[in-house]
PDB file of N, CA and C in Angstrom:
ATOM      1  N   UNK A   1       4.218  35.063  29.317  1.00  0.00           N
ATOM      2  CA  UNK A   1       5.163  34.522  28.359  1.00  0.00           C
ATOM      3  C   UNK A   1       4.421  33.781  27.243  1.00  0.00           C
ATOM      4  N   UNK A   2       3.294  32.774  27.805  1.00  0.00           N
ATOM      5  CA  UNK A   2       2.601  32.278  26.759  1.00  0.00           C
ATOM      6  C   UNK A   2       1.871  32.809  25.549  1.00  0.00           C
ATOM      7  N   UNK A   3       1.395  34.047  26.139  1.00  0.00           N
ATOM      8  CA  UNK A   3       0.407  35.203  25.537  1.00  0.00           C
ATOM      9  C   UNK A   3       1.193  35.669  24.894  1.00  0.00           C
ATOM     10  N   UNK A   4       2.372  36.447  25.247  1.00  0.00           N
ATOM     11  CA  UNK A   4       3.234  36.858  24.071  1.00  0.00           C
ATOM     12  C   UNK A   4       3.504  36.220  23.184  1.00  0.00           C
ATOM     13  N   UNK A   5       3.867  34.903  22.592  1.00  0.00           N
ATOM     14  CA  UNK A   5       4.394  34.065  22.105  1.00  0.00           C
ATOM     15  C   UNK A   5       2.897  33.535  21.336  1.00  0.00           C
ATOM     16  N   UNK A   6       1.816  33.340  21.763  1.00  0.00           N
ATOM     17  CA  UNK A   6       0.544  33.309  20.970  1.00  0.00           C
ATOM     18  C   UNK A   6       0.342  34.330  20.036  1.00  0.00           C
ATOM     19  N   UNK A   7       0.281  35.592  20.871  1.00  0.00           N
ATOM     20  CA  UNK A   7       0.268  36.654  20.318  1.00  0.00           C
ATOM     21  C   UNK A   7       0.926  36.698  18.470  1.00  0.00           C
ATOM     22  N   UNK A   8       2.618  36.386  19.024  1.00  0.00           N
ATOM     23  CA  UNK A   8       3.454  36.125  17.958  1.00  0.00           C
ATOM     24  C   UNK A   8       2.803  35.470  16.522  1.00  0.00           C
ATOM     25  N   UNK A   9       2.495  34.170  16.874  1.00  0.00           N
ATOM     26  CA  UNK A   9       2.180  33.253  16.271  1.00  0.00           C
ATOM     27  C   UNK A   9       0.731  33.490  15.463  1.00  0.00           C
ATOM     28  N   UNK A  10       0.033  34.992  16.147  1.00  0.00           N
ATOM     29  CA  UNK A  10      -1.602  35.116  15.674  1.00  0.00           C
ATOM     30  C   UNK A  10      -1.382  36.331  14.746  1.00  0.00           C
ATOM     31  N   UNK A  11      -0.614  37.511  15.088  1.00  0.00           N
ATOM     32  CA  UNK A  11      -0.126  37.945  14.011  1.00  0.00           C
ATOM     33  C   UNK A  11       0.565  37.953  12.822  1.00  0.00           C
ATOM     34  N   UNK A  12       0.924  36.169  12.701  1.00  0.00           N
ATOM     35  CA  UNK A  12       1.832  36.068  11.652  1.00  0.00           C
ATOM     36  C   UNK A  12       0.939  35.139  11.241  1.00  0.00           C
ATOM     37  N   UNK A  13      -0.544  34.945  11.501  1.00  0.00           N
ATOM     38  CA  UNK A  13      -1.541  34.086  11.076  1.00  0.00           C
ATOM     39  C   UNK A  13      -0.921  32.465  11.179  1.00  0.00           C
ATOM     40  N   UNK A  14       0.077  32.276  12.181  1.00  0.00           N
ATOM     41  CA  UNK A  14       0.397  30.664  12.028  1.00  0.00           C
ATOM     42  C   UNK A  14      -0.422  29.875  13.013  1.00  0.00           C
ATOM     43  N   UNK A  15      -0.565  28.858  13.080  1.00  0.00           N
ATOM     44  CA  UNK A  15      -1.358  27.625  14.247  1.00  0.00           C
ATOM     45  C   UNK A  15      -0.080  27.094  14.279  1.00  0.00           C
ATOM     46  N   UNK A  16       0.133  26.730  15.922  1.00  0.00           N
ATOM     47  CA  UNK A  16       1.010  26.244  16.768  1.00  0.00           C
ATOM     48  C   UNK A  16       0.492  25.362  17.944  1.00  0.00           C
ATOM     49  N   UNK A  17       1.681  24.744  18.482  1.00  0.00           N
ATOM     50  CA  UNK A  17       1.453  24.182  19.524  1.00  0.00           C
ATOM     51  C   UNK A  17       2.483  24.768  20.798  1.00  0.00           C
ATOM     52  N   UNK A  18       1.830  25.057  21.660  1.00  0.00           N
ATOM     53  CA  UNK A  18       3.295  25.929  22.909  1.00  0.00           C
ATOM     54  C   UNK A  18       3.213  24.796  24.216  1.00  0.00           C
ATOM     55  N   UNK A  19       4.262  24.549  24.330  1.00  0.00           N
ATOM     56  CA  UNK A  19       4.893  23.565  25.665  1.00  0.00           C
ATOM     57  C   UNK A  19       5.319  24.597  26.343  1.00  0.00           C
ATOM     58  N   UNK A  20       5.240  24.382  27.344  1.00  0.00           N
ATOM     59  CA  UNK A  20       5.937  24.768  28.937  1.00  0.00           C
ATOM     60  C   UNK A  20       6.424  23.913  29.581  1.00  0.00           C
ATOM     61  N   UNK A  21       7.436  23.723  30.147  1.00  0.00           N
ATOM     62  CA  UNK A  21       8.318  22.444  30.897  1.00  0.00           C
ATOM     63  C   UNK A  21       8.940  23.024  32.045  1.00  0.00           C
ATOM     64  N   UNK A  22       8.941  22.657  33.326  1.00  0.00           N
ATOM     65  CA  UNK A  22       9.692  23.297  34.435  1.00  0.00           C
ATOM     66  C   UNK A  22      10.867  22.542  34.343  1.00  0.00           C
ATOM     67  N   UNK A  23      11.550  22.911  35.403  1.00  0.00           N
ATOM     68  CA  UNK A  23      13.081  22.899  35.244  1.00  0.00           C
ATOM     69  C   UNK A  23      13.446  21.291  35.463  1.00  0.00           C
ATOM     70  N   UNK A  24      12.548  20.431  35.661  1.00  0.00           N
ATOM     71  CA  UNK A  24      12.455  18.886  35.801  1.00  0.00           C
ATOM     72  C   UNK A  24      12.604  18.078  34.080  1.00  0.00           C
ATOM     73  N   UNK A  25      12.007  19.131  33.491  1.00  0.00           N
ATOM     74  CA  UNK A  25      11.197  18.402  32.277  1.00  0.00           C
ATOM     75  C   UNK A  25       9.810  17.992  32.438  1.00  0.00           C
ATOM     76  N   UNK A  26       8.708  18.740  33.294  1.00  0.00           N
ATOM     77  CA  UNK A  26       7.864  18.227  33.405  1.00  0.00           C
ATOM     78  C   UNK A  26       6.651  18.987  32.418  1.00  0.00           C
ATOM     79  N   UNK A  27       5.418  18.636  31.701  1.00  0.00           N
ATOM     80  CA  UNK A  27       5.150  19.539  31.620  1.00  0.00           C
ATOM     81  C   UNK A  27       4.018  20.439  32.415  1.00  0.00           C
ATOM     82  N   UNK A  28       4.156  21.949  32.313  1.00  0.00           N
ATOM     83  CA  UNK A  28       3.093  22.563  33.394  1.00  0.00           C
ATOM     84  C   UNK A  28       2.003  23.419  32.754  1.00  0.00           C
ATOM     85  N   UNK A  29       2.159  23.424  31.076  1.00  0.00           N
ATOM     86  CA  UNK A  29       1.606  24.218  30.083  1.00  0.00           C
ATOM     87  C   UNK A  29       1.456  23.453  28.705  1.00  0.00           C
ATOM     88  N   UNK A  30       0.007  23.648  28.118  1.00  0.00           N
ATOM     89  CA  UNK A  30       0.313  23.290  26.568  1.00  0.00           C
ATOM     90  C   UNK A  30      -1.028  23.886  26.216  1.00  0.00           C
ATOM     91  N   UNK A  31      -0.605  24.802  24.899  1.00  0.00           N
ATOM     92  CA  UNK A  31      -1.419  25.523  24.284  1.00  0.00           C
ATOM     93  C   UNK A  31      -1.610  24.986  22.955  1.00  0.00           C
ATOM     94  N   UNK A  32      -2.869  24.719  22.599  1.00  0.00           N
ATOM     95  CA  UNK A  32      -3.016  23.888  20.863  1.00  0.00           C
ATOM     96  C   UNK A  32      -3.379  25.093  20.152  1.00  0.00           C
ATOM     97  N   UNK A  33      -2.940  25.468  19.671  1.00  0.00           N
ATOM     98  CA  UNK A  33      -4.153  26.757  18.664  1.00  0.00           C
ATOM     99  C   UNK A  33      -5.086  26.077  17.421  1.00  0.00           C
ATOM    100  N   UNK A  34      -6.689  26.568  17.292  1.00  0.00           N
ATOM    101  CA  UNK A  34      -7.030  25.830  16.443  1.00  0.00           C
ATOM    102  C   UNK A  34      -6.454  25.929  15.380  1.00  0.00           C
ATOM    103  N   UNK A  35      -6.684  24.833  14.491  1.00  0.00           N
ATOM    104  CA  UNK A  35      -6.387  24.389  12.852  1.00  0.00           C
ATOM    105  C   UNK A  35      -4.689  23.963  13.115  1.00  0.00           C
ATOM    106  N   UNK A  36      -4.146  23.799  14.423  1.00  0.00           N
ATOM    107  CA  UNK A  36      -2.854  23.024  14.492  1.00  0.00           C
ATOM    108  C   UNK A  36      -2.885  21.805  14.157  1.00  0.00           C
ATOM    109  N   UNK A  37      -2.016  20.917  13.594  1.00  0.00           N
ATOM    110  CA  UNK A  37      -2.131  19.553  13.210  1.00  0.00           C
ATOM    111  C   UNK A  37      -1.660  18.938  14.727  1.00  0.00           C
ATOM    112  N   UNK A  38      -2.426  17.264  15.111  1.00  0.00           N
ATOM    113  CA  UNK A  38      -2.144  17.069  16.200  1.00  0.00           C
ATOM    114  C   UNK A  38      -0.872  16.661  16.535  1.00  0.00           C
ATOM    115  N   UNK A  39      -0.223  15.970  15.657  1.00  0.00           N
ATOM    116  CA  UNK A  39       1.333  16.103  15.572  1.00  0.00           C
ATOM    117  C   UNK A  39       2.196  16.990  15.796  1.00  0.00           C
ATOM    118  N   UNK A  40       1.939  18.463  16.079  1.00  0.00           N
ATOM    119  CA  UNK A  40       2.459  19.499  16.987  1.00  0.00           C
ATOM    120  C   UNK A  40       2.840  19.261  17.994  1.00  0.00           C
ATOM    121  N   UNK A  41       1.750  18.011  18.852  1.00  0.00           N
ATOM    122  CA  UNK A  41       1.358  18.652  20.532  1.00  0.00           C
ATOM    123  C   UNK A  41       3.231  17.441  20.619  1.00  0.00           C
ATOM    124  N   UNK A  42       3.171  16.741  20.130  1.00  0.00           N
ATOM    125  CA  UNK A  42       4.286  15.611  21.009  1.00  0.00           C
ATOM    126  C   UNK A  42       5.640  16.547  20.353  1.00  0.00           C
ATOM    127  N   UNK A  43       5.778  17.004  19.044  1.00  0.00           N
ATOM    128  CA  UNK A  43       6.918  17.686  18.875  1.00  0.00           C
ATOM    129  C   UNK A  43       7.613  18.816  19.654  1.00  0.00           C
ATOM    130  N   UNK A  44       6.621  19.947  19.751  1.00  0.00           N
ATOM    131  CA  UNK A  44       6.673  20.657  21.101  1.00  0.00           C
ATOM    132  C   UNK A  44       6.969  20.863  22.585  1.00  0.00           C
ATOM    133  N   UNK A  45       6.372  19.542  22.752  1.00  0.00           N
ATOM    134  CA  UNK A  45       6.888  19.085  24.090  1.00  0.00           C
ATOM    135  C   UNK A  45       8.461  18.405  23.735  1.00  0.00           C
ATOM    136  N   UNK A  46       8.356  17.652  23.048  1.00  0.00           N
ATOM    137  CA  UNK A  46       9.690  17.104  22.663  1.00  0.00           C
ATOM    138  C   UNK A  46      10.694  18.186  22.611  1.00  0.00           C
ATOM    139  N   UNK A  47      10.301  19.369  22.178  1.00  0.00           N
ATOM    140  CA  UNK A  47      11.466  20.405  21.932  1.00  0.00           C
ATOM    141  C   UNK A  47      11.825  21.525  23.773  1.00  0.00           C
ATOM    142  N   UNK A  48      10.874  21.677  24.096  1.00  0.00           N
ATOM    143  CA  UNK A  48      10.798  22.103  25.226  1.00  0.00           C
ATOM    144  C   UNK A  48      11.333  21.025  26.164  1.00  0.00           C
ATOM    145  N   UNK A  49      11.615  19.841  26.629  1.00  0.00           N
ATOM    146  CA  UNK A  49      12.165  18.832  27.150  1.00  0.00           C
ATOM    147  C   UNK A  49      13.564  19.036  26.735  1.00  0.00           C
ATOM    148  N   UNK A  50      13.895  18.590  25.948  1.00  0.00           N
ATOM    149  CA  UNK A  50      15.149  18.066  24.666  1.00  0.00           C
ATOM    150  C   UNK A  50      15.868  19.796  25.264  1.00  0.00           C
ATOM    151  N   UNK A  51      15.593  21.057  25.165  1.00  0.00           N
ATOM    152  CA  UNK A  51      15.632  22.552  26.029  1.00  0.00           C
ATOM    153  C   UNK A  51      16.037  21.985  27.141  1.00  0.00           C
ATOM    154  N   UNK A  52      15.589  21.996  28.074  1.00  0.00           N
ATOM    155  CA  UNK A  52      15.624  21.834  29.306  1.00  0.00           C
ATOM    156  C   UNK A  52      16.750  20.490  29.368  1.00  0.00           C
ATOM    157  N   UNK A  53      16.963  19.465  29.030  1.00  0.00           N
ATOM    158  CA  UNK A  53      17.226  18.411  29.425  1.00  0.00           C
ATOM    159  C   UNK A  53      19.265  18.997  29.071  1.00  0.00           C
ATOM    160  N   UNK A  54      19.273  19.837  28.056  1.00  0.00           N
ATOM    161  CA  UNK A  54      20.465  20.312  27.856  1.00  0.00           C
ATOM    162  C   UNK A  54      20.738  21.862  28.367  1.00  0.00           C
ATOM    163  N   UNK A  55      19.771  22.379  28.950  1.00  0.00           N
ATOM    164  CA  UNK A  55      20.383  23.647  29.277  1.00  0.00           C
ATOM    165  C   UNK A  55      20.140  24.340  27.756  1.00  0.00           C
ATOM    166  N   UNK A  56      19.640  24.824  26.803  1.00  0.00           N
ATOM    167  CA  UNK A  56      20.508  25.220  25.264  1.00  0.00           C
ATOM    168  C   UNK A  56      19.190  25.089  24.469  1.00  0.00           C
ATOM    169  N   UNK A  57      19.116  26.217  23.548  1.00  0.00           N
ATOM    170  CA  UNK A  57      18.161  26.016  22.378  1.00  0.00           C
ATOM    171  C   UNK A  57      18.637  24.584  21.590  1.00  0.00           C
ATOM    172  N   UNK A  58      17.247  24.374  21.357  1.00  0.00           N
ATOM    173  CA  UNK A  58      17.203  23.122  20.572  1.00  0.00           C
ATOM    174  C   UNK A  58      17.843  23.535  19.553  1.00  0.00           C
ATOM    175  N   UNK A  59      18.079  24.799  18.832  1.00  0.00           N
ATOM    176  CA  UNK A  59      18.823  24.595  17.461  1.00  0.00           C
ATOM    177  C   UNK A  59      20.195  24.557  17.092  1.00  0.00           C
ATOM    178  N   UNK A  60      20.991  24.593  18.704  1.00  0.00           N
ATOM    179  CA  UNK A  60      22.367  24.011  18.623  1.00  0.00           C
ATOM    180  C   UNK A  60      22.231  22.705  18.151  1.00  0.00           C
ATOM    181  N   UNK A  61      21.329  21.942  18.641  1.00  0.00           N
ATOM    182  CA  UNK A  61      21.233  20.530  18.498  1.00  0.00           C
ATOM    183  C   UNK A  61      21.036  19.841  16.698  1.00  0.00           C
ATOM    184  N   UNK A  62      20.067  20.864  16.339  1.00  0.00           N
ATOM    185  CA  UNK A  62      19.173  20.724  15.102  1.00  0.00           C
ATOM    186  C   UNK A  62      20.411  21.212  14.531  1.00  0.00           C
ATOM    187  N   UNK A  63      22.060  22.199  14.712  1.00  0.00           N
ATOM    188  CA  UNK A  63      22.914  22.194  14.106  1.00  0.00           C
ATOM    189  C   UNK A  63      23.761  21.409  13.982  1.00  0.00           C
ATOM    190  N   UNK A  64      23.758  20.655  14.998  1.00  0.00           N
ATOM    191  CA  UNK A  64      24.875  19.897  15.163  1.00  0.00           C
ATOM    192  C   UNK A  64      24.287  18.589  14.206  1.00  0.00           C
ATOM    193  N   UNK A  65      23.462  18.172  14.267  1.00  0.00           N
ATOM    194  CA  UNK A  65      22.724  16.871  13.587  1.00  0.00           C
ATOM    195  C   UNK A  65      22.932  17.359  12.233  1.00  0.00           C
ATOM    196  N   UNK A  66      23.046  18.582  11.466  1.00  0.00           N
ATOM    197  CA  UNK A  66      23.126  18.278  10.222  1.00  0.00           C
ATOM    198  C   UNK A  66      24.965  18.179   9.707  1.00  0.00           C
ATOM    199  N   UNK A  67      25.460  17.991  10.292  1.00  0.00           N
ATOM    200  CA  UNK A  67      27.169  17.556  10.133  1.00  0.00           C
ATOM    201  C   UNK A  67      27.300  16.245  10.933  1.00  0.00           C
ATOM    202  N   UNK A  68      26.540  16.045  11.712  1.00  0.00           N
ATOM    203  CA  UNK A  68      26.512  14.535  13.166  1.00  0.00           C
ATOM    204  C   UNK A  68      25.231  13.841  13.159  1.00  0.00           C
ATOM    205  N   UNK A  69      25.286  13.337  11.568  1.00  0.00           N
ATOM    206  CA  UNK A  69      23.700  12.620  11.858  1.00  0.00           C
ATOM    207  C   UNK A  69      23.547  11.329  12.711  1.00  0.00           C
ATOM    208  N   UNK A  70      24.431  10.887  13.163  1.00  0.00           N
ATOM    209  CA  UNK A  70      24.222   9.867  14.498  1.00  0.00           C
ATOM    210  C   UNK A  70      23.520  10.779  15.297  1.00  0.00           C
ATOM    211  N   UNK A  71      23.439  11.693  15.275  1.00  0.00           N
ATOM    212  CA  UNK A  71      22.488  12.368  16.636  1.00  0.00           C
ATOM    213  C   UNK A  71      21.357  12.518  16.810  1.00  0.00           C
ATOM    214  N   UNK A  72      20.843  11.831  15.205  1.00  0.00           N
ATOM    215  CA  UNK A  72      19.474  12.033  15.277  1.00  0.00           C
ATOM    216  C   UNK A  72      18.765  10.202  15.867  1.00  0.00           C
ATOM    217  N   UNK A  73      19.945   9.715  15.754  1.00  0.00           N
ATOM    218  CA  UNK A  73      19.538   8.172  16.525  1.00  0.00           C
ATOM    219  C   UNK A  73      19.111   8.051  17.664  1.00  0.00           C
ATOM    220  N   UNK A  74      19.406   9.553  18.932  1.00  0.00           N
ATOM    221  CA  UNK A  74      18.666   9.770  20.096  1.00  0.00           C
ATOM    222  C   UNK A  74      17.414   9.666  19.731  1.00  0.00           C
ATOM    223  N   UNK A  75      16.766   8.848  20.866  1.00  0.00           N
ATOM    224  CA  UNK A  75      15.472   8.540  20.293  1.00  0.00           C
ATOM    225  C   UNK A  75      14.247   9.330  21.148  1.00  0.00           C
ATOM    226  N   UNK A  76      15.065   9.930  22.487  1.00  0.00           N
ATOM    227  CA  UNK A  76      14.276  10.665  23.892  1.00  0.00           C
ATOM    228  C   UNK A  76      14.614  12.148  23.397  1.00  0.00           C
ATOM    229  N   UNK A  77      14.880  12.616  22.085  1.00  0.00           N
ATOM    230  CA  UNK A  77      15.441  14.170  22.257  1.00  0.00           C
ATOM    231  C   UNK A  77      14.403  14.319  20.770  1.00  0.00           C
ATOM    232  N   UNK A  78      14.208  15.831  20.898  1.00  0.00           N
ATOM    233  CA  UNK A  78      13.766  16.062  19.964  1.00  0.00           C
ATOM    234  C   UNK A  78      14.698  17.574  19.165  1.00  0.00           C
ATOM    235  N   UNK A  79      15.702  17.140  18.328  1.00  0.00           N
ATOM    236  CA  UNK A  79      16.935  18.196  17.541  1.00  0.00           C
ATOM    237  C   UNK A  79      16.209  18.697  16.611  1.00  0.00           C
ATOM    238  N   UNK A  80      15.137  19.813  17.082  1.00  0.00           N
ATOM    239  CA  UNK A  80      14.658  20.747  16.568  1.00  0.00           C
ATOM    240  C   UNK A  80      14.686  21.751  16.544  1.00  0.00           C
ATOM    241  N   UNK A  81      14.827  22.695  15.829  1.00  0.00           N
ATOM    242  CA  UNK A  81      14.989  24.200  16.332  1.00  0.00           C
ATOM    243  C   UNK A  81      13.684  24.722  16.507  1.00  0.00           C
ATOM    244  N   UNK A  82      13.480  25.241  17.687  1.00  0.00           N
ATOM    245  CA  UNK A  82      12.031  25.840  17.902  1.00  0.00           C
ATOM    246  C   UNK A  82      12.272  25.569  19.975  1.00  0.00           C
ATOM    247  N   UNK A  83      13.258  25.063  20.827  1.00  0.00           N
ATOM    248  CA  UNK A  83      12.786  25.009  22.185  1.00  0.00           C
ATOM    249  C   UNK A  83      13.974  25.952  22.622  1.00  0.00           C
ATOM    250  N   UNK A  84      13.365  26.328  23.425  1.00  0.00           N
ATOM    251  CA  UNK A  84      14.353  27.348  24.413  1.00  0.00           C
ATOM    252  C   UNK A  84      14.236  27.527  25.685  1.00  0.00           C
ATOM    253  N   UNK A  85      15.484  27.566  26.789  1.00  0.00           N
ATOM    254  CA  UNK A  85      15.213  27.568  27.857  1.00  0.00           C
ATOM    255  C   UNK A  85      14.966  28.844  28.805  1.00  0.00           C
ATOM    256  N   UNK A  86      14.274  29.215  29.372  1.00  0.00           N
ATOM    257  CA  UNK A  86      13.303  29.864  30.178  1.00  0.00           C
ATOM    258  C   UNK A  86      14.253  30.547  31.493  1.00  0.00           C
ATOM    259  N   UNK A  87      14.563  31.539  31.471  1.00  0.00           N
ATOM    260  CA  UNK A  87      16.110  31.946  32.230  1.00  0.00           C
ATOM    261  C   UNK A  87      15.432  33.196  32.995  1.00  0.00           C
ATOM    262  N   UNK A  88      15.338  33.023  34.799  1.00  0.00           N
ATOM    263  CA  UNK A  88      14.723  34.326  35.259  1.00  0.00           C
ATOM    264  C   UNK A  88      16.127  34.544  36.364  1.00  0.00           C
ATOM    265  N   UNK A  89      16.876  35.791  35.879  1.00  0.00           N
ATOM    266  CA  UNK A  89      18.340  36.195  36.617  1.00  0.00           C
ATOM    267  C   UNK A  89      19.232  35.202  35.966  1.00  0.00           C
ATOM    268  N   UNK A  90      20.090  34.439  36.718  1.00  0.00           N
ATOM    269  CA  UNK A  90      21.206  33.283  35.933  1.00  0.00           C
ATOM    270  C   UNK A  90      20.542  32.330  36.315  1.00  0.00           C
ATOM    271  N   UNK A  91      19.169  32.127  36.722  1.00  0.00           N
ATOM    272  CA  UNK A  91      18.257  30.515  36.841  1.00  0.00           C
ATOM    273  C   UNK A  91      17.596  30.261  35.412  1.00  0.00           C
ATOM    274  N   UNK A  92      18.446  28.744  35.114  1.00  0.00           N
ATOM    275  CA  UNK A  92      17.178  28.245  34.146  1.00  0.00           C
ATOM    276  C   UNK A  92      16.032  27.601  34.569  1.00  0.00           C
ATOM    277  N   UNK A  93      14.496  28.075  34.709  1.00  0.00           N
ATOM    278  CA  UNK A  93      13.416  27.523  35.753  1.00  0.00           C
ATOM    279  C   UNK A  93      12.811  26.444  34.865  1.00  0.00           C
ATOM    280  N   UNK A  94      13.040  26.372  33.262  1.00  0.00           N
ATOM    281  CA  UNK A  94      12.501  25.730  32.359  1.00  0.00           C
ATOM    282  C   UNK A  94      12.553  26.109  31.175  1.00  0.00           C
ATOM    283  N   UNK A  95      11.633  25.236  30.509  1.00  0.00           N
ATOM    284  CA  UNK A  95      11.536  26.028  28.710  1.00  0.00           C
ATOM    285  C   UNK A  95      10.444  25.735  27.950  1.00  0.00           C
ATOM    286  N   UNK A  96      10.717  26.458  26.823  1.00  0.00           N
ATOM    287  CA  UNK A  96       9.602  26.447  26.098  1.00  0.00           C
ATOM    288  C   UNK A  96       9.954  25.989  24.475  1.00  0.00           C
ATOM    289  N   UNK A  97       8.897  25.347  24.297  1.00  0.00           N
ATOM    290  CA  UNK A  97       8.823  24.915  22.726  1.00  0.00           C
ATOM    291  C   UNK A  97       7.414  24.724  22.175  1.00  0.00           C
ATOM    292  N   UNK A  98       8.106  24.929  20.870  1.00  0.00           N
ATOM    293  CA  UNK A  98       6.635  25.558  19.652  1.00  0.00           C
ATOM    294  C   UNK A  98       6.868  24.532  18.319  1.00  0.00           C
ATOM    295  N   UNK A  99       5.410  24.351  17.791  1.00  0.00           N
ATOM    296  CA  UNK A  99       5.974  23.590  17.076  1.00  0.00           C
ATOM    297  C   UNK A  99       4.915  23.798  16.142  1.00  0.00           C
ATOM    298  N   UNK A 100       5.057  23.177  14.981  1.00  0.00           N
ATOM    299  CA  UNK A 100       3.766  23.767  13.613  1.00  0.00           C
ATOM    300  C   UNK A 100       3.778  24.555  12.423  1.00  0.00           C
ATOM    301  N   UNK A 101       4.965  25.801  12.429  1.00  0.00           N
ATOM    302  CA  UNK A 101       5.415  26.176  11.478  1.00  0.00           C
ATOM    303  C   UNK A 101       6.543  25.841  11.202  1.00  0.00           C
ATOM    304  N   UNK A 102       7.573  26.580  10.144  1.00  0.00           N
ATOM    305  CA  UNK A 102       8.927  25.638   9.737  1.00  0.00           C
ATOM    306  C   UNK A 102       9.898  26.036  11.513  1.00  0.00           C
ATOM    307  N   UNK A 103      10.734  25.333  11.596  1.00  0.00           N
ATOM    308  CA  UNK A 103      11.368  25.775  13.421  1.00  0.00           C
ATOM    309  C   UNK A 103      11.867  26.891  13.246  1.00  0.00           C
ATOM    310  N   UNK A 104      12.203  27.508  12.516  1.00  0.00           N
ATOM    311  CA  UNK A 104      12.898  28.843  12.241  1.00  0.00           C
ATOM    312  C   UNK A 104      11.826  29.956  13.071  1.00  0.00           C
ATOM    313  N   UNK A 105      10.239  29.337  12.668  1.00  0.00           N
ATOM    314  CA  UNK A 105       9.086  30.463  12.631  1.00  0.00           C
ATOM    315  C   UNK A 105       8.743  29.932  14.239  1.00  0.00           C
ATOM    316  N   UNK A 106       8.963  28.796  14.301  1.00  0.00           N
ATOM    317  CA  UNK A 106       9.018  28.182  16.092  1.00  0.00           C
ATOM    318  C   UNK A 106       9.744  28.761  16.737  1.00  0.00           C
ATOM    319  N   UNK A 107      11.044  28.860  16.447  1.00  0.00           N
ATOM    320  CA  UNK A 107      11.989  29.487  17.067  1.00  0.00           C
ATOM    321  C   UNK A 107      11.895  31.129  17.538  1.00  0.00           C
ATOM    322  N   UNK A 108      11.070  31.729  16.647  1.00  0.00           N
ATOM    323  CA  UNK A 108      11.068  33.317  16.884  1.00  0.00           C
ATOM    324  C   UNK A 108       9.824  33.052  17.459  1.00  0.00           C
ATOM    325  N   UNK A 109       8.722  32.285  17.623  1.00  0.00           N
ATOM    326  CA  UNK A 109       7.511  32.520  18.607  1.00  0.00           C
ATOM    327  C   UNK A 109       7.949  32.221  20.081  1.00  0.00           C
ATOM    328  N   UNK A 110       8.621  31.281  20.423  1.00  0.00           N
ATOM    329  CA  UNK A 110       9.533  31.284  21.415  1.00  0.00           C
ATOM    330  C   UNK A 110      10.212  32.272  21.516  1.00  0.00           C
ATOM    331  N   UNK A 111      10.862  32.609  21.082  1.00  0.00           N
ATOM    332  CA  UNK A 111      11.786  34.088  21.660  1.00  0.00           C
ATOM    333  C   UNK A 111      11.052  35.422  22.465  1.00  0.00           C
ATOM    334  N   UNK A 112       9.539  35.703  21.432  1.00  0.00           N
ATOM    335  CA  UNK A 112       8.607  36.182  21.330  1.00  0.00           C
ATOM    336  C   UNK A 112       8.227  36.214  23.068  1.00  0.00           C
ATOM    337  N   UNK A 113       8.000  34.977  23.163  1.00  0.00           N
ATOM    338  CA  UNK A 113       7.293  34.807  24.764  1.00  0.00           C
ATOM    339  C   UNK A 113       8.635  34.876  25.466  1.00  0.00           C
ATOM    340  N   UNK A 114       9.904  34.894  25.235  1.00  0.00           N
ATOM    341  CA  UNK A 114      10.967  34.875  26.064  1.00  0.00           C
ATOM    342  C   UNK A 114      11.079  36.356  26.415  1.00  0.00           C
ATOM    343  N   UNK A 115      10.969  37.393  25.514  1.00  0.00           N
ATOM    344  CA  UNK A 115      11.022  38.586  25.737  1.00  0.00           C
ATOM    345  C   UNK A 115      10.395  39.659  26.482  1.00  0.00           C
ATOM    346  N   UNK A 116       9.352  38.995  26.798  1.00  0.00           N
ATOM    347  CA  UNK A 116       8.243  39.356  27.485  1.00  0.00           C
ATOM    348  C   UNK A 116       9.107  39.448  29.459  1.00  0.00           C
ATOM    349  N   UNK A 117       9.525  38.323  29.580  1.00  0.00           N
ATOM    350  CA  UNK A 117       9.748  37.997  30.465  1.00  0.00           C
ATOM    351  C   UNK A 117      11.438  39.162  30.779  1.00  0.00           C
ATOM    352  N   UNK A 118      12.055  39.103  30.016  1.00  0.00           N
ATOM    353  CA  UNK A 118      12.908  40.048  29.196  1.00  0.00           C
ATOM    354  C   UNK A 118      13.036  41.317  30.067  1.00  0.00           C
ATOM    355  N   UNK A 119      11.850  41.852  29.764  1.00  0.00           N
ATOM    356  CA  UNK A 119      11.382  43.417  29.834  1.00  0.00           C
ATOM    357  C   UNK A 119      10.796  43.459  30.916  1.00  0.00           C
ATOM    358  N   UNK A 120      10.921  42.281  31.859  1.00  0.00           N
ATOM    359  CA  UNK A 120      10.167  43.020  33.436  1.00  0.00           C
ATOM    360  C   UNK A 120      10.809  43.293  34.394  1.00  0.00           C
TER     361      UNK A 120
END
């Protein structure tokens, strides 16, 4: 899943940061790619958590905050679009979040490694 989702991110020439979070919120993965800024690594995780902690891509959240900006006063979530949760059969086991390009380009490197998993 990670490799795919690197993969993603190396053909579109971007530097990222990839979180892995099990179904706790813990994390069990983090990939820096060089020339990422280090401010990636806590957003990432933040988005992969903030995933997991709701069940739901972060960019319901990152939607809802731009009509409900009290929501960005959560101070433990990160309402970004770029985390997604990690679904093997109807189990969510965890998730993943990317962080470094605009979340849109986070969001499809995540998917990227989601698909992988997808197709087996």
């Amino acid at each position: 899943m990670v490799a795919a989702a690197e993969l993603d991110a190396t053909r579109n020439n971007w530097n990222v940061v990839i979180a892995v979070v099990d179904d706790g919120g813990h994390l069990i993965y983090l990939q820096r790619m060089d020339g990422t800024q280090h401010g990636s690594i806590d957003v990432a995780i933040g988005k992969a958590k903030t995933s997991i902690a709701f069940k739901r891509p972060t960019k319901l959240y990152d939607d809802f905050a731009k009509t409900r900006p009290s929501l960005l006063s959560l101070t433990d979530f990160t309402l970004i679009e770029g985390g997604v949760p990690v679904t093997v059969g109807d189990q969510i086991i965890g998730a993943i979040g990317v962080s470094g390009v605009t979340s849109q380009q986070d969001a499809q490197i995540a998917e990227a490694g989601l698909a992988v998993l997808e197709n087996q």
